[in-house]
PDB file of N, CA and C in Angstrom:
ATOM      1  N   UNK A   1     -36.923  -5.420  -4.884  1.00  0.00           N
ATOM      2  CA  UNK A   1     -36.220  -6.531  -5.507  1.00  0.00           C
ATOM      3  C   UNK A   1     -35.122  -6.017  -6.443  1.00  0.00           C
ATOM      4  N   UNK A   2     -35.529  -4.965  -7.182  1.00  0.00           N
ATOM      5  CA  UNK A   2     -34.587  -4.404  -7.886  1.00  0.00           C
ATOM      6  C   UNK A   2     -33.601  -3.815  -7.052  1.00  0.00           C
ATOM      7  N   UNK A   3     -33.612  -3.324  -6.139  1.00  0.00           N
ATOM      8  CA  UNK A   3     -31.951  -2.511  -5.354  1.00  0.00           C
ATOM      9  C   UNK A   3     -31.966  -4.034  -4.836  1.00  0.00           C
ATOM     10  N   UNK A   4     -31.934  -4.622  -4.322  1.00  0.00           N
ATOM     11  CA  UNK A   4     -31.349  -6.348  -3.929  1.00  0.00           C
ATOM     12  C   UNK A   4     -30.340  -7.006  -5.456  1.00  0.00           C
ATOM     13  N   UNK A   5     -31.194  -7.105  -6.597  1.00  0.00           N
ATOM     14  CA  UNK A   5     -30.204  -6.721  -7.234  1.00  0.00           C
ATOM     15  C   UNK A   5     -28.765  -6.641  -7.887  1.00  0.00           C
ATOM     16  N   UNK A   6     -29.281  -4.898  -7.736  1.00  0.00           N
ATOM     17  CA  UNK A   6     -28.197  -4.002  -7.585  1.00  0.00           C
ATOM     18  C   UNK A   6     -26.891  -4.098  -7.175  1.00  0.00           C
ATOM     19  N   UNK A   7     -27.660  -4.622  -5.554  1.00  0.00           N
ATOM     20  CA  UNK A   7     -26.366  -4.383  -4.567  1.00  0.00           C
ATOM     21  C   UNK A   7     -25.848  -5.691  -4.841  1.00  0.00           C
ATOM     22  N   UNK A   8     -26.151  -6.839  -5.270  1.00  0.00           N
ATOM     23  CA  UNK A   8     -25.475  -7.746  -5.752  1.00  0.00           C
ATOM     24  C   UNK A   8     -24.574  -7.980  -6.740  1.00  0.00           C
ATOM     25  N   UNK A   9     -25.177  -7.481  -7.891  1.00  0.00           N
ATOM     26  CA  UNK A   9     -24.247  -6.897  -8.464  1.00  0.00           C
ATOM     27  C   UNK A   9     -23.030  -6.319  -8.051  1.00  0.00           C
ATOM     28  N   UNK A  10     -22.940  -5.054  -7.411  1.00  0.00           N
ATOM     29  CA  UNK A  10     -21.695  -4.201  -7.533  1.00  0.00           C
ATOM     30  C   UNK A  10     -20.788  -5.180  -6.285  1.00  0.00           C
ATOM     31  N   UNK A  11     -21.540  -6.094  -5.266  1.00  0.00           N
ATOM     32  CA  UNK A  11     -20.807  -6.951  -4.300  1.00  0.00           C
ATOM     33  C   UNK A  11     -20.002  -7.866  -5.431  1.00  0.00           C
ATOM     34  N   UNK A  12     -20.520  -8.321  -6.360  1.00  0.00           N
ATOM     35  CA  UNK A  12     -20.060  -9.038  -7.258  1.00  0.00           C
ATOM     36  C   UNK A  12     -18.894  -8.688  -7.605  1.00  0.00           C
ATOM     37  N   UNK A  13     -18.770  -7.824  -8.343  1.00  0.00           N
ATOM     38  CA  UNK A  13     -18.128  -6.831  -9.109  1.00  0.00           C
ATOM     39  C   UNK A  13     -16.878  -6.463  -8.406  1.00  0.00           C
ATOM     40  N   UNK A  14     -17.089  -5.648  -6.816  1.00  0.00           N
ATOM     41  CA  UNK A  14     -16.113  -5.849  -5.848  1.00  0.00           C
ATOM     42  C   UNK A  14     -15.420  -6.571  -5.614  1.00  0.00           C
ATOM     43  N   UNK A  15     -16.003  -8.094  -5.597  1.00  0.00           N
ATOM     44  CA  UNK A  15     -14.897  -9.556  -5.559  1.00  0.00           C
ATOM     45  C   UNK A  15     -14.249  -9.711  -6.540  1.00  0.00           C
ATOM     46  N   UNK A  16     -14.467  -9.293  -7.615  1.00  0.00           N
ATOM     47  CA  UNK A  16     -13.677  -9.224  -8.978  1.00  0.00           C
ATOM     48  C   UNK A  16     -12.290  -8.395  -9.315  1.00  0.00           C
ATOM     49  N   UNK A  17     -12.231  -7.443  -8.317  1.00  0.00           N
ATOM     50  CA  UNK A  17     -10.648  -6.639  -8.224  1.00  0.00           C
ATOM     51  C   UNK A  17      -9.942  -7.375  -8.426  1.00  0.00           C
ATOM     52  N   UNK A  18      -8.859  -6.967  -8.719  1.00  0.00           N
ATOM     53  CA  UNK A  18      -7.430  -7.519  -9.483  1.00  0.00           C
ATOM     54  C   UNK A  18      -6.533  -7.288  -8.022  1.00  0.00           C
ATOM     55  N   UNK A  19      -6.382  -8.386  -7.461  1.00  0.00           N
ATOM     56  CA  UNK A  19      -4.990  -8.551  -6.333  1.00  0.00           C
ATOM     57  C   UNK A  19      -4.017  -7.501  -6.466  1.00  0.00           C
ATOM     58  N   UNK A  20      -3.432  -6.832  -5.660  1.00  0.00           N
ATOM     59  CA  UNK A  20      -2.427  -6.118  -5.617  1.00  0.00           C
ATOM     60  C   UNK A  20      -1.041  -7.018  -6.073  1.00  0.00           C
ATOM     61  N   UNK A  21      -0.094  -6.357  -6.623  1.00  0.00           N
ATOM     62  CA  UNK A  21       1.238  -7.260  -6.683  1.00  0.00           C
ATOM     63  C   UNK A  21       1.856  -7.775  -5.543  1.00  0.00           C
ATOM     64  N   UNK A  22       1.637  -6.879  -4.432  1.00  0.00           N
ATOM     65  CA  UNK A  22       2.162  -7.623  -3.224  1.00  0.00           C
ATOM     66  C   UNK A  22       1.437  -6.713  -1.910  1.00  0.00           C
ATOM     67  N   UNK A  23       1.509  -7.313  -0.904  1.00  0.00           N
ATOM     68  CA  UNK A  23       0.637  -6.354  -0.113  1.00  0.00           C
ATOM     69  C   UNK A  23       2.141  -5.982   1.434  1.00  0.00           C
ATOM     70  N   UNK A  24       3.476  -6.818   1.173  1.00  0.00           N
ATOM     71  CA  UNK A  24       4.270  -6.268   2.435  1.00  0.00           C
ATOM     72  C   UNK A  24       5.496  -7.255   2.206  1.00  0.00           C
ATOM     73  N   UNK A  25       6.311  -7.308   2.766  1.00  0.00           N
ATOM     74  CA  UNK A  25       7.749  -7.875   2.063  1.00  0.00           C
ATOM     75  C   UNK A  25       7.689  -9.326   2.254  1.00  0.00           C
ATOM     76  N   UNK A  26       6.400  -9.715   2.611  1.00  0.00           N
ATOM     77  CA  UNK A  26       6.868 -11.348   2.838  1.00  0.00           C
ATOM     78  C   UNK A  26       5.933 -11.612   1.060  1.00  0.00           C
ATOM     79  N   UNK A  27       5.519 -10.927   0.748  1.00  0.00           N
ATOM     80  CA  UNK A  27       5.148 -11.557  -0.954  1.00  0.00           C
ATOM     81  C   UNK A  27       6.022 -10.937  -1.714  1.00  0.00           C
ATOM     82  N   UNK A  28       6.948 -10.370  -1.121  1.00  0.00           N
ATOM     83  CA  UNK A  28       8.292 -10.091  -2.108  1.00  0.00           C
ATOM     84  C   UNK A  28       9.846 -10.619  -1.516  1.00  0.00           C
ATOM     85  N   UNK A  29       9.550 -11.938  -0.854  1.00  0.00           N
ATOM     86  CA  UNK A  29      10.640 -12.601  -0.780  1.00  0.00           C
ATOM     87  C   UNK A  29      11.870 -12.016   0.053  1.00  0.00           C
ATOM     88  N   UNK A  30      11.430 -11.021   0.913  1.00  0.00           N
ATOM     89  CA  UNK A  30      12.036 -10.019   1.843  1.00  0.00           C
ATOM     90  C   UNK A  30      12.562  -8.881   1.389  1.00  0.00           C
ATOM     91  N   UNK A  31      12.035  -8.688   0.202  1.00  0.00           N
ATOM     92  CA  UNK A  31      12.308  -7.094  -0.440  1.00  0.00           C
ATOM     93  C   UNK A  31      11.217  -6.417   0.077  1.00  0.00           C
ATOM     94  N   UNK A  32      11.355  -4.924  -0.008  1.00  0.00           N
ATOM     95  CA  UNK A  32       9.950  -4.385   0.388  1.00  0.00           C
ATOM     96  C   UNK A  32       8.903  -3.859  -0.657  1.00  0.00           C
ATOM     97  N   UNK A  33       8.159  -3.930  -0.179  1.00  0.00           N
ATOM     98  CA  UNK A  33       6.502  -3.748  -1.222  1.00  0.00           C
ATOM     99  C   UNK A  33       6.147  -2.365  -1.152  1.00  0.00           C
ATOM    100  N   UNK A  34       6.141  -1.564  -2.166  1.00  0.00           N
ATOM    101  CA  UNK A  34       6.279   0.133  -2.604  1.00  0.00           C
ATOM    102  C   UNK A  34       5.250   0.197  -3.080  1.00  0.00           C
ATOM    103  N   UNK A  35       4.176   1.441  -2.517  1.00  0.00           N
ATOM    104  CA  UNK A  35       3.067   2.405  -2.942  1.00  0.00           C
ATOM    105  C   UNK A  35       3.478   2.841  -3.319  1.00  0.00           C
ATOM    106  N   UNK A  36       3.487   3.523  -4.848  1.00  0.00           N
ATOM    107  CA  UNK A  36       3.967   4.608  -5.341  1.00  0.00           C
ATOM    108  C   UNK A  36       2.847   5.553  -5.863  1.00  0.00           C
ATOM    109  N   UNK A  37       2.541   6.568  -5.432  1.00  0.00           N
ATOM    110  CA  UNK A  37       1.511   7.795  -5.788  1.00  0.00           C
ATOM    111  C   UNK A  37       1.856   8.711  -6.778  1.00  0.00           C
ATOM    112  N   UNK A  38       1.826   8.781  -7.934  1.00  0.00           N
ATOM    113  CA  UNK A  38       2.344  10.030  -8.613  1.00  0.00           C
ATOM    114  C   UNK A  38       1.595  11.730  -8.456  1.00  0.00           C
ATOM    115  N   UNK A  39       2.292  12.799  -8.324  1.00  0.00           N
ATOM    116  CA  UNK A  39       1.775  13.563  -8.001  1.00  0.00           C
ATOM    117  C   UNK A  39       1.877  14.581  -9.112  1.00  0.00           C
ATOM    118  N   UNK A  40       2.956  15.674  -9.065  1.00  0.00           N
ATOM    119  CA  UNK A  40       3.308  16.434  -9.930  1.00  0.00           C
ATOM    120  C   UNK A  40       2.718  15.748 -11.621  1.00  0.00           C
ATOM    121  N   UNK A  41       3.729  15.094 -11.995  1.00  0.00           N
ATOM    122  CA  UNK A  41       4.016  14.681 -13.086  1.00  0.00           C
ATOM    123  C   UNK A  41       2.759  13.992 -13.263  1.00  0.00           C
ATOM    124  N   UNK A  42       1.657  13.528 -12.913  1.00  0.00           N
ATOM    125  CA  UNK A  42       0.157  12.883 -13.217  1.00  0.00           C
ATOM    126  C   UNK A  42       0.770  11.028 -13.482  1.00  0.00           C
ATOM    127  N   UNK A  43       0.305  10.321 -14.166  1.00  0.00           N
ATOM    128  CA  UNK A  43       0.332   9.050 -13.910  1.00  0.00           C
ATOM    129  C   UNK A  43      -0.190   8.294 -12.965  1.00  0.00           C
ATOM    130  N   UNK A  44      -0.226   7.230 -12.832  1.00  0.00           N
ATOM    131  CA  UNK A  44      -1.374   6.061 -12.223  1.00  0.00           C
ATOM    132  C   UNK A  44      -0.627   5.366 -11.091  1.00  0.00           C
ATOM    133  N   UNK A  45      -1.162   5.724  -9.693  1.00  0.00           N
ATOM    134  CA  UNK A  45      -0.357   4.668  -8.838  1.00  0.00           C
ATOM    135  C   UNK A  45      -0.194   2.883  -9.098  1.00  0.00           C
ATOM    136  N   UNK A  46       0.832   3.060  -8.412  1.00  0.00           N
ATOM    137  CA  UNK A  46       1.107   1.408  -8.862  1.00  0.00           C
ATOM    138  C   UNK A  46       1.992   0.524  -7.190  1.00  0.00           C
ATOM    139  N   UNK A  47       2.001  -0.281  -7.288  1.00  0.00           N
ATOM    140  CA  UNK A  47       2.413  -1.368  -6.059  1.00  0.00           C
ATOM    141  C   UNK A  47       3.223  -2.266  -6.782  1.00  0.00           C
ATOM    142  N   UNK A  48       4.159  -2.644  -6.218  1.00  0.00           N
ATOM    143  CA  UNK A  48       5.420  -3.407  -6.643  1.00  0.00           C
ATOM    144  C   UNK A  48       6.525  -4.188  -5.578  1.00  0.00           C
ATOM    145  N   UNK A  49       7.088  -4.899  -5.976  1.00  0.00           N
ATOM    146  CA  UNK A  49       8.291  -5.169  -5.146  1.00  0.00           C
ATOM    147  C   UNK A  49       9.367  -4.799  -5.895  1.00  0.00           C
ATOM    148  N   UNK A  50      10.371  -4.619  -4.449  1.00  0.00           N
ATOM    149  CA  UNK A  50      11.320  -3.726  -5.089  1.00  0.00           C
ATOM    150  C   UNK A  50      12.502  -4.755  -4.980  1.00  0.00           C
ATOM    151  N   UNK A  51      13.459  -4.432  -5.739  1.00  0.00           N
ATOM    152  CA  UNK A  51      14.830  -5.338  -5.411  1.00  0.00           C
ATOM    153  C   UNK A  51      15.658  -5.305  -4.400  1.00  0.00           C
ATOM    154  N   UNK A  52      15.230  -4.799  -3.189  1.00  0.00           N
ATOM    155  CA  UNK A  52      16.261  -5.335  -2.137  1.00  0.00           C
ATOM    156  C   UNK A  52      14.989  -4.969  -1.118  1.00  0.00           C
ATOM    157  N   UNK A  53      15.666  -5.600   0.299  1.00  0.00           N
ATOM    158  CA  UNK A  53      15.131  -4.872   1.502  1.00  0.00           C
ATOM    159  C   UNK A  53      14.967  -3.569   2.314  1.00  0.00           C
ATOM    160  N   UNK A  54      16.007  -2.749   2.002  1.00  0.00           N
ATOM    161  CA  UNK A  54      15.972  -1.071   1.753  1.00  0.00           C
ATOM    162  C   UNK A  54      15.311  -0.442   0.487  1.00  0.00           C
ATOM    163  N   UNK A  55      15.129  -1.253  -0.233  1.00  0.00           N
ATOM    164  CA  UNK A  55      14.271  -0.275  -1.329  1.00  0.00           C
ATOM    165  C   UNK A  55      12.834   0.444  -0.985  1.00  0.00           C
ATOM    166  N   UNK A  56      12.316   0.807  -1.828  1.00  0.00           N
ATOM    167  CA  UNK A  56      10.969   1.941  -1.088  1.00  0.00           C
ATOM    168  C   UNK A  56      11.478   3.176  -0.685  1.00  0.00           C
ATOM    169  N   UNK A  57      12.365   4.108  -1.167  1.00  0.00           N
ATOM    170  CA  UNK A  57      12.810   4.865  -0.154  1.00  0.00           C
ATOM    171  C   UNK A  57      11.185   6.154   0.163  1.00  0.00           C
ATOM    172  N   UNK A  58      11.241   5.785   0.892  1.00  0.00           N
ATOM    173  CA  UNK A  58       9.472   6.571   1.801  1.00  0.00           C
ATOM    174  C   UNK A  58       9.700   7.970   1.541  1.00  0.00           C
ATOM    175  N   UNK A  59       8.709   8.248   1.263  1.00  0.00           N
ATOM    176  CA  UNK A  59       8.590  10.007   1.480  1.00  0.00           C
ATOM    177  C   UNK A  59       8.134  10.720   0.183  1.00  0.00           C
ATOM    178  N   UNK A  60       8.551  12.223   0.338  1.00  0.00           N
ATOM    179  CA  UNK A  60       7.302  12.417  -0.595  1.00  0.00           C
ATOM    180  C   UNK A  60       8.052  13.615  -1.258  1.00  0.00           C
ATOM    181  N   UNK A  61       8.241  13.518  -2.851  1.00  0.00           N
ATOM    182  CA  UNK A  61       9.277  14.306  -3.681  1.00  0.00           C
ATOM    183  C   UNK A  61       8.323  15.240  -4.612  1.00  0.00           C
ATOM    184  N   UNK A  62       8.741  15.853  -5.459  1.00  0.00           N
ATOM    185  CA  UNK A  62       7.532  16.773  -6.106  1.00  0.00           C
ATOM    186  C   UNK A  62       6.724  15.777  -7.509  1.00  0.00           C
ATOM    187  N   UNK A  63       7.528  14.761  -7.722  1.00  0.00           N
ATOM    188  CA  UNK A  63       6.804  13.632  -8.702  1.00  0.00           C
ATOM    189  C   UNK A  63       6.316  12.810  -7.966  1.00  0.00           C
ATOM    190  N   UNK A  64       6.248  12.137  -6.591  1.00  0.00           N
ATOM    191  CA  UNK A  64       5.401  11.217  -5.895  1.00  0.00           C
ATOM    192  C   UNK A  64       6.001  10.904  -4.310  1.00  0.00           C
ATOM    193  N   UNK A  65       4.799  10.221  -4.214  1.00  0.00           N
ATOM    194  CA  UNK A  65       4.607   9.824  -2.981  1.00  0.00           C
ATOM    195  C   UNK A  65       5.251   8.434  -2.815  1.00  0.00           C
ATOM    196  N   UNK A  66       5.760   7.613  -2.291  1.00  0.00           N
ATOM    197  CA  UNK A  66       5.972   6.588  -1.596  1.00  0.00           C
ATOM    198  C   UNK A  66       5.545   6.102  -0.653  1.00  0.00           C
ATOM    199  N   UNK A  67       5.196   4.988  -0.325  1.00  0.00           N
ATOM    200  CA  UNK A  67       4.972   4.713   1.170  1.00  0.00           C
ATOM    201  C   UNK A  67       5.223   2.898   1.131  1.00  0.00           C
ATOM    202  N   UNK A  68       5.629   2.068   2.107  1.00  0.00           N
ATOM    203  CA  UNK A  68       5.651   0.768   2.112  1.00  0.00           C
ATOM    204  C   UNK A  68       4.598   0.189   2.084  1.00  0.00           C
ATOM    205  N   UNK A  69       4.276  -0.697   1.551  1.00  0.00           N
ATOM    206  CA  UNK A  69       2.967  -1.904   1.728  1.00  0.00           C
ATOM    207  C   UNK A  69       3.616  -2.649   3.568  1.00  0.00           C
ATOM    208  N   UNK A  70       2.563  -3.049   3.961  1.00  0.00           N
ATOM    209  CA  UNK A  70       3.176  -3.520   5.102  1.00  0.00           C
ATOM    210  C   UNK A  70       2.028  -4.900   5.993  1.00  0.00           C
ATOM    211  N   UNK A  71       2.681  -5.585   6.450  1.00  0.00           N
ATOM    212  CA  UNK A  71       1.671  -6.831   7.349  1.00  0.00           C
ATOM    213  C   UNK A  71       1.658  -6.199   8.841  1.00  0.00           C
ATOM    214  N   UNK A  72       2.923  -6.103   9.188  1.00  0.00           N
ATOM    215  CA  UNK A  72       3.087  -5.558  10.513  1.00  0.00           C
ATOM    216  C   UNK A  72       4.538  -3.938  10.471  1.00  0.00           C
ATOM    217  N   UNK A  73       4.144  -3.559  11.548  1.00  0.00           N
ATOM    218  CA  UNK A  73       4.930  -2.763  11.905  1.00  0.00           C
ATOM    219  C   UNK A  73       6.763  -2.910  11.492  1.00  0.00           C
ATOM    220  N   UNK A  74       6.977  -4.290  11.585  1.00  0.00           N
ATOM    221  CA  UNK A  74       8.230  -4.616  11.494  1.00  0.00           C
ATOM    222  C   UNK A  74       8.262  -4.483   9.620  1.00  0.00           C
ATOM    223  N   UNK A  75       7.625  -4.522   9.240  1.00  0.00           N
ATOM    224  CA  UNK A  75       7.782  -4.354   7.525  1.00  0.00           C
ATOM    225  C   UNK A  75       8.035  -2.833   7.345  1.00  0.00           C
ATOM    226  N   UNK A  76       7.763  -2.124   8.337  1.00  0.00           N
ATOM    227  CA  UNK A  76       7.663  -0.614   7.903  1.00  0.00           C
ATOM    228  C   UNK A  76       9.636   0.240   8.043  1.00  0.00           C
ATOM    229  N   UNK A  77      10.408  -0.820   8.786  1.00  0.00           N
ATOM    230  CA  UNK A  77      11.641  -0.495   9.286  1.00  0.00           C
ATOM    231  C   UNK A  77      12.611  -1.714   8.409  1.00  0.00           C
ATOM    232  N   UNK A  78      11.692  -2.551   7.992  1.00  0.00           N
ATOM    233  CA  UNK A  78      12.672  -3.619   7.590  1.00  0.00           C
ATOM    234  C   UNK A  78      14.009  -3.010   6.768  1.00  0.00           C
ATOM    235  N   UNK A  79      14.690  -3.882   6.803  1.00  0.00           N
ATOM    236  CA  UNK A  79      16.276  -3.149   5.869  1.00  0.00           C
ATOM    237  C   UNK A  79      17.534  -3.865   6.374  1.00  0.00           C
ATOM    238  N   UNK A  80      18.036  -2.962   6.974  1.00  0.00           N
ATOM    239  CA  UNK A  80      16.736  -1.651   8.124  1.00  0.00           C
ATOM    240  C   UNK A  80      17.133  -0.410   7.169  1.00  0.00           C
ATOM    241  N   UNK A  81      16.025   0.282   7.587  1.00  0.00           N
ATOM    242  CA  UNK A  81      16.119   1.569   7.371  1.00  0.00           C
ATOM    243  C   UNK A  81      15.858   2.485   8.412  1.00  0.00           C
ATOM    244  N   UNK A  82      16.254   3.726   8.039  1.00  0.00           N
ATOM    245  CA  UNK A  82      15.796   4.852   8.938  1.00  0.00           C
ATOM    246  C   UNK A  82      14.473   5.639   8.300  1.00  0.00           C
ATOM    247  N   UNK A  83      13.302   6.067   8.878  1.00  0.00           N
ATOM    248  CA  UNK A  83      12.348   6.247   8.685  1.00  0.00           C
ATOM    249  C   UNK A  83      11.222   6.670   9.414  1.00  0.00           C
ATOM    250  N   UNK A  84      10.476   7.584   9.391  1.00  0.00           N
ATOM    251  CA  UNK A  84       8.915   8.143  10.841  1.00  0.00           C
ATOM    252  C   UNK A  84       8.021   7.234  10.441  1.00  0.00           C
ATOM    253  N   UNK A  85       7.875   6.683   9.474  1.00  0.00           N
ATOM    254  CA  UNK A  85       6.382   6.079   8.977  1.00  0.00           C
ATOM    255  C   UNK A  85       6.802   4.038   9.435  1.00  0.00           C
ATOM    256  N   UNK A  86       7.006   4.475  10.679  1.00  0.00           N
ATOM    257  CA  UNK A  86       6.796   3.188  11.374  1.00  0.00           C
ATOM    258  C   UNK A  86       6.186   2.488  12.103  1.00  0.00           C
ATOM    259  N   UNK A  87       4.698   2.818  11.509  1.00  0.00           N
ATOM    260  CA  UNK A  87       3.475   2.417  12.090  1.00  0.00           C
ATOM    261  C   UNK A  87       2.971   1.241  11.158  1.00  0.00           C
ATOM    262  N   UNK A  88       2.407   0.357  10.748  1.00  0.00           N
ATOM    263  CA  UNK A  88       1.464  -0.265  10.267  1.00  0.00           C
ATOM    264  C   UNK A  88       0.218  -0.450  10.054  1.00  0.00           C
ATOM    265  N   UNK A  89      -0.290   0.781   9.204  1.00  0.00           N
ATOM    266  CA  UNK A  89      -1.539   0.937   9.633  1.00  0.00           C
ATOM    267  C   UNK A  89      -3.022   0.716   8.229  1.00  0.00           C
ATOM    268  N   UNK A  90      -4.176   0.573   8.421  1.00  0.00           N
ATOM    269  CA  UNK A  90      -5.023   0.187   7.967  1.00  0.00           C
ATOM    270  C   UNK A  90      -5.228   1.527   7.101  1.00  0.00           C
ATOM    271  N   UNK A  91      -5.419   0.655   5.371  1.00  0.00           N
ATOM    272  CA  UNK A  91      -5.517   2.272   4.284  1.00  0.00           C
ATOM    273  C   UNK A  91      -6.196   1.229   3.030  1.00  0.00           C
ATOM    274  N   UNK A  92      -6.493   2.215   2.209  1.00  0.00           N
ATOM    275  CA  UNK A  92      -7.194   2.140   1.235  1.00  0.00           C
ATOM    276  C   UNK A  92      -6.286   2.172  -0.022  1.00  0.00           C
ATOM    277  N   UNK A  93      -5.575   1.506  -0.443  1.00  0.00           N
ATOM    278  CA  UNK A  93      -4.662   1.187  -1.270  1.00  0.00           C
ATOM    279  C   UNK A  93      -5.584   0.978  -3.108  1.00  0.00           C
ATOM    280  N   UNK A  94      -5.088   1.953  -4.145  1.00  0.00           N
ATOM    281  CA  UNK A  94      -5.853   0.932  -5.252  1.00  0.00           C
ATOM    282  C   UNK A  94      -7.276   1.122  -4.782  1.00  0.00           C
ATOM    283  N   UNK A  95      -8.055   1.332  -4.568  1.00  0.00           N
ATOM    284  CA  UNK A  95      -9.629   0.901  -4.392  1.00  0.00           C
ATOM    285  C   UNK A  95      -9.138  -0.200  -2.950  1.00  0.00           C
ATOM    286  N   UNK A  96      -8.891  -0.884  -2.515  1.00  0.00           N
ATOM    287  CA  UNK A  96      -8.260  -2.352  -1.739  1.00  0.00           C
ATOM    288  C   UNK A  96      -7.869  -1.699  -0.653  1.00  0.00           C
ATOM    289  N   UNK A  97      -8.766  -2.531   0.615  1.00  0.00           N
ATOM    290  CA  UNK A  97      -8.269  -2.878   1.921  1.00  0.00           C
ATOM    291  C   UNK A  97      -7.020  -3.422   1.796  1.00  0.00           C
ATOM    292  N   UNK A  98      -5.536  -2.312   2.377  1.00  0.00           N
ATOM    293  CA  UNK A  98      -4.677  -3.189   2.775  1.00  0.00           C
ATOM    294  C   UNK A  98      -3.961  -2.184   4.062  1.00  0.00           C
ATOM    295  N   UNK A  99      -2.585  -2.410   4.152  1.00  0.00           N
ATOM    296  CA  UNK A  99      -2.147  -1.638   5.020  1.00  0.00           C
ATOM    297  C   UNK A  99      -0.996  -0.788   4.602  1.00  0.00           C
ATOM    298  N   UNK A 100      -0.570   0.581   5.157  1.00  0.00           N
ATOM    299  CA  UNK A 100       1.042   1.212   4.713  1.00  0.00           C
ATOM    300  C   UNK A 100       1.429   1.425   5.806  1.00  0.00           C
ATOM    301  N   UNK A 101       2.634   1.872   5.777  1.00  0.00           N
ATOM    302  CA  UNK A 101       3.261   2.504   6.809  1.00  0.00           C
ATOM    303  C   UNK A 101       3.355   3.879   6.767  1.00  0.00           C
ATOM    304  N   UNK A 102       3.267   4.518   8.053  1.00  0.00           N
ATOM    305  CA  UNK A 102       2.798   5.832   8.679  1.00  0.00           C
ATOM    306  C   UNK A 102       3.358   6.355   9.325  1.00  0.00           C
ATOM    307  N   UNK A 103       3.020   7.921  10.327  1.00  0.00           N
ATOM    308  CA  UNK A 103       3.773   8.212  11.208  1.00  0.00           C
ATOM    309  C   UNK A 103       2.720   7.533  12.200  1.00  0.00           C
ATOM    310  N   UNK A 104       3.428   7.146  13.447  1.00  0.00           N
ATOM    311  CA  UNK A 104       2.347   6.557  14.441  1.00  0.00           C
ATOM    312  C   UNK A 104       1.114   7.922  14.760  1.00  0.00           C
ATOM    313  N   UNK A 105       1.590   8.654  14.963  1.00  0.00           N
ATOM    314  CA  UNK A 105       0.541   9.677  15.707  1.00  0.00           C
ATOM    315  C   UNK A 105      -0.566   9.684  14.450  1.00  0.00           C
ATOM    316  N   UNK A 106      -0.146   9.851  13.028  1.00  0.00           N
ATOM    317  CA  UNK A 106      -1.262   9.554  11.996  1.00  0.00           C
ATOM    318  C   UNK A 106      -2.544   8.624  12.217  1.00  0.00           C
ATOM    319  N   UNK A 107      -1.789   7.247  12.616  1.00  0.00           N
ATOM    320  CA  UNK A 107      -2.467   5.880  12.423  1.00  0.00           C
ATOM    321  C   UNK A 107      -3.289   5.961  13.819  1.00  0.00           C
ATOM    322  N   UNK A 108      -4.745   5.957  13.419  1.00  0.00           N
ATOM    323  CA  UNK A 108      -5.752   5.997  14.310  1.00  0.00           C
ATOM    324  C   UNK A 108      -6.554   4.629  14.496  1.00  0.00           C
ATOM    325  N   UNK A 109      -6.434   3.837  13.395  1.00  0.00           N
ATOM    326  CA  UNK A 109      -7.370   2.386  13.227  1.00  0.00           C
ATOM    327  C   UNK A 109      -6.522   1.475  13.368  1.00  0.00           C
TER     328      UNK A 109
END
């Protein structure tokens, strides 16, 4: 009875996450929706919309990572831009089920 619980609890707790700011450019009004990973320099990833439809520029510098938030594949090129990570694929964002964009050969799920 006690691990029943438990696991209720932390299910609880799970539903309680804080929404991402946007999860792909249609909750940013056709701008695109930016993972940003900090690497070098330490700091706390964060998710955002950016001010235009080319913004996000993807890739990966010695202070962070980038990558697009994305619904479909077509969010991963929107702009347009030029870009490999034009897959749409299923990731672990934040603690949070959502999706980024990838290289296809990456994206297995």
């Amino acid at each position: 009875m006690k691990s029943l619980l438990i696991l209720l609890a932390l299910l609880g707790l799970a539903a309680c996450e804080t929404p991402l700011a946007c999860y792909g450019s249609s909750d940013c009004h056709g701008n695109a929706c930016c993972y940003v990973i900090p690497t070098e320099g330490g700091g706390l990833p964060g998710v955002s919309c950016t001010s235009s439809p080319t913004g996000c520029a993807v890739g990966d510098t010695i202070d962070a990572k980038s990558r697009r938030m994305c619904h479909n594949d077509d969010d991963c090129v929107a702009g347009p831009i030029s870009t490999r990570y034009t897959k749409c694929c299923n990731a672990s964002v934040i603690n949070q089920g959502a999706h980024t964009c990838t290289s296809p050969e990456l994206c297995t799920i």
